[in-house]
C-alpha atoms as a PDB file:
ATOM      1  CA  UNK A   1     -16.613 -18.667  -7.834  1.00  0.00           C
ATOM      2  CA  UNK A   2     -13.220 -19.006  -7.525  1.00  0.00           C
ATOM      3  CA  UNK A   3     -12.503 -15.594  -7.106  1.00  0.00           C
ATOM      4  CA  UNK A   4     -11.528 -13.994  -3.729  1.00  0.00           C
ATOM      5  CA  UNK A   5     -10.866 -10.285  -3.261  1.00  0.00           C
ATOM      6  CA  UNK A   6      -9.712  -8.972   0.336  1.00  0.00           C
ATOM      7  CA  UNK A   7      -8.242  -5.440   1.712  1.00  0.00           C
ATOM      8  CA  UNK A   8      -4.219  -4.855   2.591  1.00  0.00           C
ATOM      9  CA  UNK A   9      -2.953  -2.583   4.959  1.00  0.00           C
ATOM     10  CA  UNK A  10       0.050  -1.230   4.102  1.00  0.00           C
ATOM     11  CA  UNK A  11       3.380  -2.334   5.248  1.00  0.00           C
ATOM     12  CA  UNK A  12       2.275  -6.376   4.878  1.00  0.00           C
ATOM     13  CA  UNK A  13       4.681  -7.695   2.056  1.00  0.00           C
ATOM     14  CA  UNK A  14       3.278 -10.580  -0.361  1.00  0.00           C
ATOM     15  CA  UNK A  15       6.158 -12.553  -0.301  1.00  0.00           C
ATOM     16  CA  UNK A  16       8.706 -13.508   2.467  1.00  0.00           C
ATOM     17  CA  UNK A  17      11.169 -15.417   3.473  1.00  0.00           C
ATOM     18  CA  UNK A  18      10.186 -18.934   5.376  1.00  0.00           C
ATOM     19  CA  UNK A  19       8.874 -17.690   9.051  1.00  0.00           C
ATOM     20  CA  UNK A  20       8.489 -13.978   8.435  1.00  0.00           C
ATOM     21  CA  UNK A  21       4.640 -12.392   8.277  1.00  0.00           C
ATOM     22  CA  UNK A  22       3.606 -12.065   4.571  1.00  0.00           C
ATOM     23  CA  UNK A  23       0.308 -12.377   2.534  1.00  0.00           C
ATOM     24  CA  UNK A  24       1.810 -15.607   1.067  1.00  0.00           C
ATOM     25  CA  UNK A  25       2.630 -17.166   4.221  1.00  0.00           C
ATOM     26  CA  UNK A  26      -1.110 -16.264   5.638  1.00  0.00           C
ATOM     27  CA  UNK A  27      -2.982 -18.086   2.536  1.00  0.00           C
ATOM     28  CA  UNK A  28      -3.172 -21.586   3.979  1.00  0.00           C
ATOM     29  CA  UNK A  29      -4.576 -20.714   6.853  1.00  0.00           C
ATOM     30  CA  UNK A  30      -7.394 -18.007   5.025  1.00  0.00           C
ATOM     31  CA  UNK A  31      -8.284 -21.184   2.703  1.00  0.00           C
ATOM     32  CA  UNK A  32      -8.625 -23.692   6.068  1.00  0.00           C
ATOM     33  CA  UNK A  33     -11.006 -20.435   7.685  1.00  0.00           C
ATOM     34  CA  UNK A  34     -12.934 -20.294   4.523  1.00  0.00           C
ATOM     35  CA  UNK A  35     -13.221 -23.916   3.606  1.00  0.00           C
ATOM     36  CA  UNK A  36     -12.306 -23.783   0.172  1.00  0.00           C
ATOM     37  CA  UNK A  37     -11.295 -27.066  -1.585  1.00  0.00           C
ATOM     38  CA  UNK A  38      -8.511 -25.841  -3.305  1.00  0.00           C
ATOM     39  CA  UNK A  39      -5.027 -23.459  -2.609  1.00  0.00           C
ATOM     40  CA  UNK A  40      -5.320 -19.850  -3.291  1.00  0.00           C
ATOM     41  CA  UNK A  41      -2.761 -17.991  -5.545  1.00  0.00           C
ATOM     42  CA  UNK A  42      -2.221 -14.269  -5.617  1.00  0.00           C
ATOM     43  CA  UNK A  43      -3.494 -12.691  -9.021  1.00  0.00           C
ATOM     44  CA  UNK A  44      -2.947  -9.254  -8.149  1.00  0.00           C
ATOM     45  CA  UNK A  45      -1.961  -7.150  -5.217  1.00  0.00           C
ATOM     46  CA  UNK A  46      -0.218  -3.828  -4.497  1.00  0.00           C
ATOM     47  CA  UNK A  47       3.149  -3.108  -3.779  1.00  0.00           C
ATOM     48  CA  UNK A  48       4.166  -3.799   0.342  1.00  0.00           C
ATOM     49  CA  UNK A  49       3.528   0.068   1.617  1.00  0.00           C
ATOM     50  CA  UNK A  50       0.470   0.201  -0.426  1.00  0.00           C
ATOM     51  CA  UNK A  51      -2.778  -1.012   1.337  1.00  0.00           C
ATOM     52  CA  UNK A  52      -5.991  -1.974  -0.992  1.00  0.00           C
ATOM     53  CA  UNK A  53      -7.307  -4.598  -2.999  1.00  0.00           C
ATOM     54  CA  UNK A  54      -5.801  -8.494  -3.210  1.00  0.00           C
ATOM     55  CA  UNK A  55      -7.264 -10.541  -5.325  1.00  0.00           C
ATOM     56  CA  UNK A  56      -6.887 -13.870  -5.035  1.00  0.00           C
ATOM     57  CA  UNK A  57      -7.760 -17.129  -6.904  1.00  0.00           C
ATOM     58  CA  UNK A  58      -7.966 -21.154  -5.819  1.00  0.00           C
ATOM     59  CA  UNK A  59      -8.372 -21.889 -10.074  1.00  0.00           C
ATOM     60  CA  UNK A  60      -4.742 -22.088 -11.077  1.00  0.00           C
ATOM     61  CA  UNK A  61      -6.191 -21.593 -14.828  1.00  0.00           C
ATOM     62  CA  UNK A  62      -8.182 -18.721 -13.566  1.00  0.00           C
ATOM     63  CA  UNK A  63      -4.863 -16.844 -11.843  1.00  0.00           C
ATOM     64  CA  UNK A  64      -2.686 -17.372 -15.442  1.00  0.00           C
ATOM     65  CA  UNK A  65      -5.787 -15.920 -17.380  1.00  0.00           C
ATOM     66  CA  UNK A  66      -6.009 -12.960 -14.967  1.00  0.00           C
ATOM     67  CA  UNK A  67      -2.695 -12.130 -14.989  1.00  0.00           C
ATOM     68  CA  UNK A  68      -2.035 -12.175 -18.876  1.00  0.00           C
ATOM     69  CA  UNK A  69      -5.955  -9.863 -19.037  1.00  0.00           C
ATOM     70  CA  UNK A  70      -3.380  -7.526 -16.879  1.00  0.00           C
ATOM     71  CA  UNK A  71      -0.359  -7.424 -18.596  1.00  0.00           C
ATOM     72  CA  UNK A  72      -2.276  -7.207 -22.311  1.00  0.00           C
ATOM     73  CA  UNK A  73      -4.324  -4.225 -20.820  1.00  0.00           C
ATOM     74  CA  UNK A  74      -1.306  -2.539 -20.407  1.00  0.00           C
ATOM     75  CA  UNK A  75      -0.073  -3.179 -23.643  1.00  0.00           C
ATOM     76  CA  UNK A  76      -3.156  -2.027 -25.000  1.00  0.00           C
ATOM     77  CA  UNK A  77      -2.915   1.352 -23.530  1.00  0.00           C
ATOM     78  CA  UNK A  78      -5.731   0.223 -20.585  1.00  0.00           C
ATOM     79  CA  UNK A  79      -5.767   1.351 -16.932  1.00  0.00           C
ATOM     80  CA  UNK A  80      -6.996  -1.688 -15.523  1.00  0.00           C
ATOM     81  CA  UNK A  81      -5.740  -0.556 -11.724  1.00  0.00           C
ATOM     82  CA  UNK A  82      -7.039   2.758 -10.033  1.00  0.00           C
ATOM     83  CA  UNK A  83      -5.222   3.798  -6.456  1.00  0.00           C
ATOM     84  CA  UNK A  84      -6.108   6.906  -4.370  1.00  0.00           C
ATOM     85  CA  UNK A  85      -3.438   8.594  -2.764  1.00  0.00           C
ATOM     86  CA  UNK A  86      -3.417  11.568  -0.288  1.00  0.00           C
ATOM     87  CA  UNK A  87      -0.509  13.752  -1.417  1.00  0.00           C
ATOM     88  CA  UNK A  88       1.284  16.784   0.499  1.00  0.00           C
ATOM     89  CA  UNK A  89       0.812  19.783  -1.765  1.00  0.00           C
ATOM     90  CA  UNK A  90      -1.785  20.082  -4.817  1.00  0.00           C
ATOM     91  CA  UNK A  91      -0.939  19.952  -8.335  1.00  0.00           C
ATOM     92  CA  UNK A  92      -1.185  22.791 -10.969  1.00  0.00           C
ATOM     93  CA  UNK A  93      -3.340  21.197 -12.644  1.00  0.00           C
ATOM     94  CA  UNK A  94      -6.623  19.333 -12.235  1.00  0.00           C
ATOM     95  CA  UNK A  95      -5.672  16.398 -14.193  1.00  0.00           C
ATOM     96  CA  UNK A  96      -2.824  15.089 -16.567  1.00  0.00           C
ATOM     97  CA  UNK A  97      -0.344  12.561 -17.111  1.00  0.00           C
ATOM     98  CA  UNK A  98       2.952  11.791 -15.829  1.00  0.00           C
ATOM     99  CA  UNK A  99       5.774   9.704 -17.943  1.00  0.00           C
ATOM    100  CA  UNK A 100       8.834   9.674 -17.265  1.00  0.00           C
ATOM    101  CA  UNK A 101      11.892   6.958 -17.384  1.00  0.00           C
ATOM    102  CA  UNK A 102      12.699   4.605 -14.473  1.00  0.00           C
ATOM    103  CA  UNK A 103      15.814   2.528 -13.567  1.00  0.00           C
ATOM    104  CA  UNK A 104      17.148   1.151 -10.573  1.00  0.00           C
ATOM    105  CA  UNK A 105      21.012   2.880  -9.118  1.00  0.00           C
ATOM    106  CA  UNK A 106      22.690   2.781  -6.486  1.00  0.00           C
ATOM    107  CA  UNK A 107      22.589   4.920  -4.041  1.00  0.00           C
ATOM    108  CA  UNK A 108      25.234   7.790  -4.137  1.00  0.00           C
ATOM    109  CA  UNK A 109      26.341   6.499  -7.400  1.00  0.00           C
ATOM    110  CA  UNK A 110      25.239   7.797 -10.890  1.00  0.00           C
ATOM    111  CA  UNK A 111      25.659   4.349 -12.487  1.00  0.00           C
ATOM    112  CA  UNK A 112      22.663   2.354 -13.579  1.00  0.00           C
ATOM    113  CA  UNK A 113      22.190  -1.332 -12.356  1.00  0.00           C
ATOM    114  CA  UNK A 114      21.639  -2.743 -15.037  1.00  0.00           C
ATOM    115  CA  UNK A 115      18.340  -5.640 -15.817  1.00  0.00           C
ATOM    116  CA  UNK A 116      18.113  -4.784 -11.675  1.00  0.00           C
ATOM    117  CA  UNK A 117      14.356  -3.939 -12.473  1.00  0.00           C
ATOM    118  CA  UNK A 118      12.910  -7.180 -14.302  1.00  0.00           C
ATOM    119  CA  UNK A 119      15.205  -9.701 -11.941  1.00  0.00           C
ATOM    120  CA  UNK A 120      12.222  -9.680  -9.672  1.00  0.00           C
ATOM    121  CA  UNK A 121       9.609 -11.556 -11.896  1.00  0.00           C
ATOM    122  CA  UNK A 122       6.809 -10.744  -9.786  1.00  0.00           C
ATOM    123  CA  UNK A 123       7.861  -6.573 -10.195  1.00  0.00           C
ATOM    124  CA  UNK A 124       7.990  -6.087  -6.503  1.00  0.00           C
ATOM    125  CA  UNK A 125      11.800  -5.612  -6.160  1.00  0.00           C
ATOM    126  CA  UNK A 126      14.752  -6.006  -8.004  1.00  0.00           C
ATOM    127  CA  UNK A 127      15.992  -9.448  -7.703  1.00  0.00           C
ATOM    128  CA  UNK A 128      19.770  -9.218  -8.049  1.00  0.00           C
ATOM    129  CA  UNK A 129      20.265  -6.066  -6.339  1.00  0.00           C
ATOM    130  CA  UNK A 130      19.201  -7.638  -2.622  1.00  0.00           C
ATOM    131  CA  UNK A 131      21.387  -6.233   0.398  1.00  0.00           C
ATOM    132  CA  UNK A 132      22.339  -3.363  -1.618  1.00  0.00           C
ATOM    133  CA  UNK A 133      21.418   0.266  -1.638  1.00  0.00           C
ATOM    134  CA  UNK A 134      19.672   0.670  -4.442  1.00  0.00           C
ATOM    135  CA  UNK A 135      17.033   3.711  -5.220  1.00  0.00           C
ATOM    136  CA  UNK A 136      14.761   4.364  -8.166  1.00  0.00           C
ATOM    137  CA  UNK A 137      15.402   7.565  -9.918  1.00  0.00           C
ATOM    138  CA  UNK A 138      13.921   9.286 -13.025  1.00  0.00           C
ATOM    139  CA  UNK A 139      15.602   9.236 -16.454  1.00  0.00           C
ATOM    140  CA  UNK A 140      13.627  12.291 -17.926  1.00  0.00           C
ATOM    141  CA  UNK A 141      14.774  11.609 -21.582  1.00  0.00           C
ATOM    142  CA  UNK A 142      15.892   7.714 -21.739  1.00  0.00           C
ATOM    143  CA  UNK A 143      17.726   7.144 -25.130  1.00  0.00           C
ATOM    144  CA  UNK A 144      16.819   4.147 -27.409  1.00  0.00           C
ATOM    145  CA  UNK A 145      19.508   1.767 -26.550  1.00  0.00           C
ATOM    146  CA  UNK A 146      19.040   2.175 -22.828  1.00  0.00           C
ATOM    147  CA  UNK A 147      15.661   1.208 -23.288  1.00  0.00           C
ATOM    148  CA  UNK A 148      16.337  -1.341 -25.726  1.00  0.00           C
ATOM    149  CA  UNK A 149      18.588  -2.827 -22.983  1.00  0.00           C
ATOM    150  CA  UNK A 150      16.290  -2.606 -20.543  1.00  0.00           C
ATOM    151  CA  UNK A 151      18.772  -0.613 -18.618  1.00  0.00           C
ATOM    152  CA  UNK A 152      15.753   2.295 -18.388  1.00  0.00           C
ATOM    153  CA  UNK A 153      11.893   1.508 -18.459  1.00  0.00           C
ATOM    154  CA  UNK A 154       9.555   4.219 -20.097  1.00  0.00           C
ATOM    155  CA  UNK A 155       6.504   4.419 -17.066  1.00  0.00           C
ATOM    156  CA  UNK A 156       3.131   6.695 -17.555  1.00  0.00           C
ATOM    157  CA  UNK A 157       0.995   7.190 -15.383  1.00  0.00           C
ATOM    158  CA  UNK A 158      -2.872   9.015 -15.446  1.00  0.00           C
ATOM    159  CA  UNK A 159      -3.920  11.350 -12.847  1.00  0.00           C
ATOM    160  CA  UNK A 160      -7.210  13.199 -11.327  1.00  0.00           C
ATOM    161  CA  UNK A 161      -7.707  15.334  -8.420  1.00  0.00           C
ATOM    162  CA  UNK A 162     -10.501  14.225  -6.726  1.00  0.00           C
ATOM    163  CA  UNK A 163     -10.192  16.863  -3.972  1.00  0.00           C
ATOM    164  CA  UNK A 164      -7.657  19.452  -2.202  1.00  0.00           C
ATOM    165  CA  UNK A 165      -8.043  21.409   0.979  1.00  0.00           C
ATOM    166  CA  UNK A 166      -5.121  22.878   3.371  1.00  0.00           C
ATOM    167  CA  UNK A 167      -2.421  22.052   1.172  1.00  0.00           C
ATOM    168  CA  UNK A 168      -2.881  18.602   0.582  1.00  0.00           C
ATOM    169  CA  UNK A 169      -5.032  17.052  -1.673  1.00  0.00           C
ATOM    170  CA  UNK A 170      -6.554  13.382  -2.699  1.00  0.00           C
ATOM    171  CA  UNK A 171      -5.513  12.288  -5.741  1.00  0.00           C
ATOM    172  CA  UNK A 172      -6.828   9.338  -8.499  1.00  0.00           C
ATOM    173  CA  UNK A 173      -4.066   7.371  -9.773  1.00  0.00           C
ATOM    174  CA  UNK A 174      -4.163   4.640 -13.060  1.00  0.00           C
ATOM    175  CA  UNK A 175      -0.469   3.685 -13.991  1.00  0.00           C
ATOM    176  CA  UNK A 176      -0.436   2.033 -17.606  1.00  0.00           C
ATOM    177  CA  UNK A 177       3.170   0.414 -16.662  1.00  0.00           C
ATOM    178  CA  UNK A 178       4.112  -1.549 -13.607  1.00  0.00           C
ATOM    179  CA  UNK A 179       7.418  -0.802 -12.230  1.00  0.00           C
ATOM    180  CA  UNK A 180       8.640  -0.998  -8.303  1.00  0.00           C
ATOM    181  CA  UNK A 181       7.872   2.704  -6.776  1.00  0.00           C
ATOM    182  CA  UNK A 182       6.239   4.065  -9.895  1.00  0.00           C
ATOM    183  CA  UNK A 183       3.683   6.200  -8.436  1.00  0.00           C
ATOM    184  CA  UNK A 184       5.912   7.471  -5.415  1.00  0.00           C
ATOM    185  CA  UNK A 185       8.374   8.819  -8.136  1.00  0.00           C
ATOM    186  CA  UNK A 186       5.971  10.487 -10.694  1.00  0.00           C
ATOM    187  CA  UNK A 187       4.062  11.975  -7.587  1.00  0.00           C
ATOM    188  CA  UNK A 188       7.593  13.604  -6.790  1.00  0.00           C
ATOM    189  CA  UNK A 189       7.734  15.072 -10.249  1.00  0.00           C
ATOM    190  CA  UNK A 190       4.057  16.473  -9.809  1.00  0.00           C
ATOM    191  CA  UNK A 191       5.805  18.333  -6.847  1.00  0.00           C
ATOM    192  CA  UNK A 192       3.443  16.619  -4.674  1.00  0.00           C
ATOM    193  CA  UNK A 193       4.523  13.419  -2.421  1.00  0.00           C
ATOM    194  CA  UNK A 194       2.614  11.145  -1.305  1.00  0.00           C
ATOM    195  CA  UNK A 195       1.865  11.466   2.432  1.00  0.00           C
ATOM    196  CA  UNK A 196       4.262   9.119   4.109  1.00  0.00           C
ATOM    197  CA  UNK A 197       6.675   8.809   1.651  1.00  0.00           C
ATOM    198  CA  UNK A 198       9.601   8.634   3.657  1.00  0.00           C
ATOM    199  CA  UNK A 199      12.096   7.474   0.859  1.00  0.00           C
ATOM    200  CA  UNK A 200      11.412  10.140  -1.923  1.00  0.00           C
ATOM    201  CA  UNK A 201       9.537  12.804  -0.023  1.00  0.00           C
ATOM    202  CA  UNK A 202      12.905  14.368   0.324  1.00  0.00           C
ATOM    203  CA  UNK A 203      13.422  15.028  -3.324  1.00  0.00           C
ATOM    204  CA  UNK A 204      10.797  17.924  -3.479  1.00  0.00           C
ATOM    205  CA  UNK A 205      12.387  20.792  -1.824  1.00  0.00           C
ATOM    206  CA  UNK A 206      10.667  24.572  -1.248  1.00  0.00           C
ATOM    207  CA  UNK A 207      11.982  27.815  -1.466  1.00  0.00           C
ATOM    208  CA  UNK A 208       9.525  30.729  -0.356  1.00  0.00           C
ATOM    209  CA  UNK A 209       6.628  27.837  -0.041  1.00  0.00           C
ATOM    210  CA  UNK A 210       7.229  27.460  -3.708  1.00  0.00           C
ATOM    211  CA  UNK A 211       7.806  23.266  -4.623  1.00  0.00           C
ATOM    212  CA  UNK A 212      10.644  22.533  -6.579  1.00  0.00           C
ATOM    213  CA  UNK A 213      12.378  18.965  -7.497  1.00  0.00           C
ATOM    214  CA  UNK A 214      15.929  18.239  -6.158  1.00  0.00           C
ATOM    215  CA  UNK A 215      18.478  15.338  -7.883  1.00  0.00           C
ATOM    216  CA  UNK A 216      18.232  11.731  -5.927  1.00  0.00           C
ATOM    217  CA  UNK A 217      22.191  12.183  -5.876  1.00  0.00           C
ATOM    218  CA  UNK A 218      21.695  15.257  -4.131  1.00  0.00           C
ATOM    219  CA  UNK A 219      18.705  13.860  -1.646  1.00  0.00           C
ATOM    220  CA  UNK A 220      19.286  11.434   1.205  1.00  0.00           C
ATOM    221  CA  UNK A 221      16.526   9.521   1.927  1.00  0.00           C
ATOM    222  CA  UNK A 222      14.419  10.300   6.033  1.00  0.00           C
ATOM    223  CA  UNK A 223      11.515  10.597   7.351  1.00  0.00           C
ATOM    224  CA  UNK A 224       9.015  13.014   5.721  1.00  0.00           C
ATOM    225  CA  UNK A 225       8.819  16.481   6.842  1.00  0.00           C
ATOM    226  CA  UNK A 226       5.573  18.106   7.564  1.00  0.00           C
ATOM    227  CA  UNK A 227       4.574  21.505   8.955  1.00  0.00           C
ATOM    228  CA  UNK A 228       3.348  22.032  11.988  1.00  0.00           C
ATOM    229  CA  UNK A 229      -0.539  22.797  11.232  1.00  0.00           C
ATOM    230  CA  UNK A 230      -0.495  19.684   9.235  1.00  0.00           C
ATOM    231  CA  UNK A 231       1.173  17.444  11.912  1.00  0.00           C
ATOM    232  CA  UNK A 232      -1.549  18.900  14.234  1.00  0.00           C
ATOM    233  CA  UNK A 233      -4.263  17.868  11.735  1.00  0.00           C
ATOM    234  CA  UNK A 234      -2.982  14.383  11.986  1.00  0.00           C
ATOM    235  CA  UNK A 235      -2.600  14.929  15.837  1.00  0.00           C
ATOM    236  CA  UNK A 236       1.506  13.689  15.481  1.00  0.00           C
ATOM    237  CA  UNK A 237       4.399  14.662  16.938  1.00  0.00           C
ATOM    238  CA  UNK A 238       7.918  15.016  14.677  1.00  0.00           C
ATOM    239  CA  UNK A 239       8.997  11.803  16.448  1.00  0.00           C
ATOM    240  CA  UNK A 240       6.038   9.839  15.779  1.00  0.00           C
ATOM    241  CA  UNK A 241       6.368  10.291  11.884  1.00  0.00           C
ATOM    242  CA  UNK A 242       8.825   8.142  10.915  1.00  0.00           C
ATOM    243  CA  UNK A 243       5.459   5.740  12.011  1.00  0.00           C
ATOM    244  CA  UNK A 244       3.357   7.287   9.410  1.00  0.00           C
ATOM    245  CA  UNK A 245       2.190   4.628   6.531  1.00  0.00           C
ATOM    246  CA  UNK A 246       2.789   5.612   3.341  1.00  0.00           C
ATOM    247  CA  UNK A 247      -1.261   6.742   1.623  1.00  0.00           C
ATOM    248  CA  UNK A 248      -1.430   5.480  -1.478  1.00  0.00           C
ATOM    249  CA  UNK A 249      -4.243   2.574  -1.655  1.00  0.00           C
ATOM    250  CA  UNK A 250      -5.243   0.455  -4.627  1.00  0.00           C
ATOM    251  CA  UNK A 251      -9.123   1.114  -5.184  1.00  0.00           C
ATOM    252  CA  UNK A 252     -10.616  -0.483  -7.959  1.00  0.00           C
ATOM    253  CA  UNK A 253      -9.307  -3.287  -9.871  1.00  0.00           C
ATOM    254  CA  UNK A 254     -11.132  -4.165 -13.556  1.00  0.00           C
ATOM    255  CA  UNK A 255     -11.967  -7.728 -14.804  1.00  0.00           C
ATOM    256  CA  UNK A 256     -12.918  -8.951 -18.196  1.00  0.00           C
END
């Protein structure tokens, strides 16, 4: 029907600005390949370094239903979205949940930017904080007025391990909130970053081989470091890593 569901790669944003590649800018020309009768709109699609599922509408009424099934799901405690991810290192346990507290600062600076997070609309970036350095860091314990602010968002998210071998492991992911890194940032806390995570990979540091979570203040952001047997496993060299997309993929998407 009016329904349209295609696959990402990672690194392709959904919206850009006029003449730069984007999913947005590509939709015209899908609908003239396809020969549909009517524009498509984006419903729901991953975050720009994710790769998986679009899904995309040409029923304007259709897109506006969708998207309020989505945001009522998570109200309703519902894990409408599932991503896989291939993580480096394997959590202590099989499965759990992760929640933590999520705000936008700037980077090298301990204050909060405040509303940064919702200025976006869409949840993809923070709207009034474009051109500066801004990072997302946990608040482990937000307090009430913070969140009442909207200064700090309260973020959970669900996960399995579907398998583990060599140190890494592949991981099922179903976030009940929606908020601009969220899974990068609780995969941190698991001890266990995402493989290509080249902006928060550097917050899990090791002693002895043993995992153990540094402060963003404290934590530049570069290219992920790997070992060597797992950089031969992926048949890179240490200069060819800053190239490595960041694995986390959106699966499964559920409809009413």
């Amino acid at each position: 029907g009016a329904l349209l569901a295609l696959s990402k790669p990672p690194g392709l944003p959904i919206l850009g600005r006029p003449g730069d590649l984007s999913l947005d800018a590509l939709l015209p020309e899908l609908r003239q390949r396809l020969g549909l009768p009517a524009e498509l709109h984006v419903v729901k699609a991953p975050a720009r370094e994710y790769s998986g599922l679009v899904l995309l509408s040409s029923c304007y009424h259709t897109t506006k239903k969708l998207q309020q099934f989505f945001t009522h799901a998570r109200w309703r405690g519902q894990y409408p979205a599932t991503y896989r991810a291939i993580t480096v290192g394997v959590p202590a346990e099989a499965e759990g949940e992760l929640s933590t507290g999520l705000c936008w600062q700037q980077q090298g600076d301990r204050a909060m930017v405040r509303g940064c997070w919702q200025a976006g609309g869409r949840g993809d970036a923070p709207g009034s904080a474009e051109g500066c350095a801004l990072q997302v860091v946990p608040v482990p314990a937000p307090g009430r007025r913070s969140l009442a602010r909207k200064d700090v968002k309260s973020t959970l998210t669900r996960y399995r391990v579907l398998s583990a071998t060599r140190g890494c492991a592949l991981l099922q992911l179903q976030p009940r909130t929606a908020f601009p890194e969220q899974l990068q940032v609780h995969l941190t806390l698991l001890l266990c970053p995402a493989l290509g995570d080249h902006k928060h990979s550097s917050r899990v540091g090791r002693v002895l081989g043993v995992p153990f979570f540094l402060a963003p203040e404290a934590t530049p952001t570069g290219t992920q470091v790997l070992d060597e047997e797992l950089l031969s496993q992926l048949g890179l060299s240490p200069r060819q890593l800053h190239h490595l997309p960041l694995h986390i993929h959106l699966q499964e998407l559920v409809l009413p």
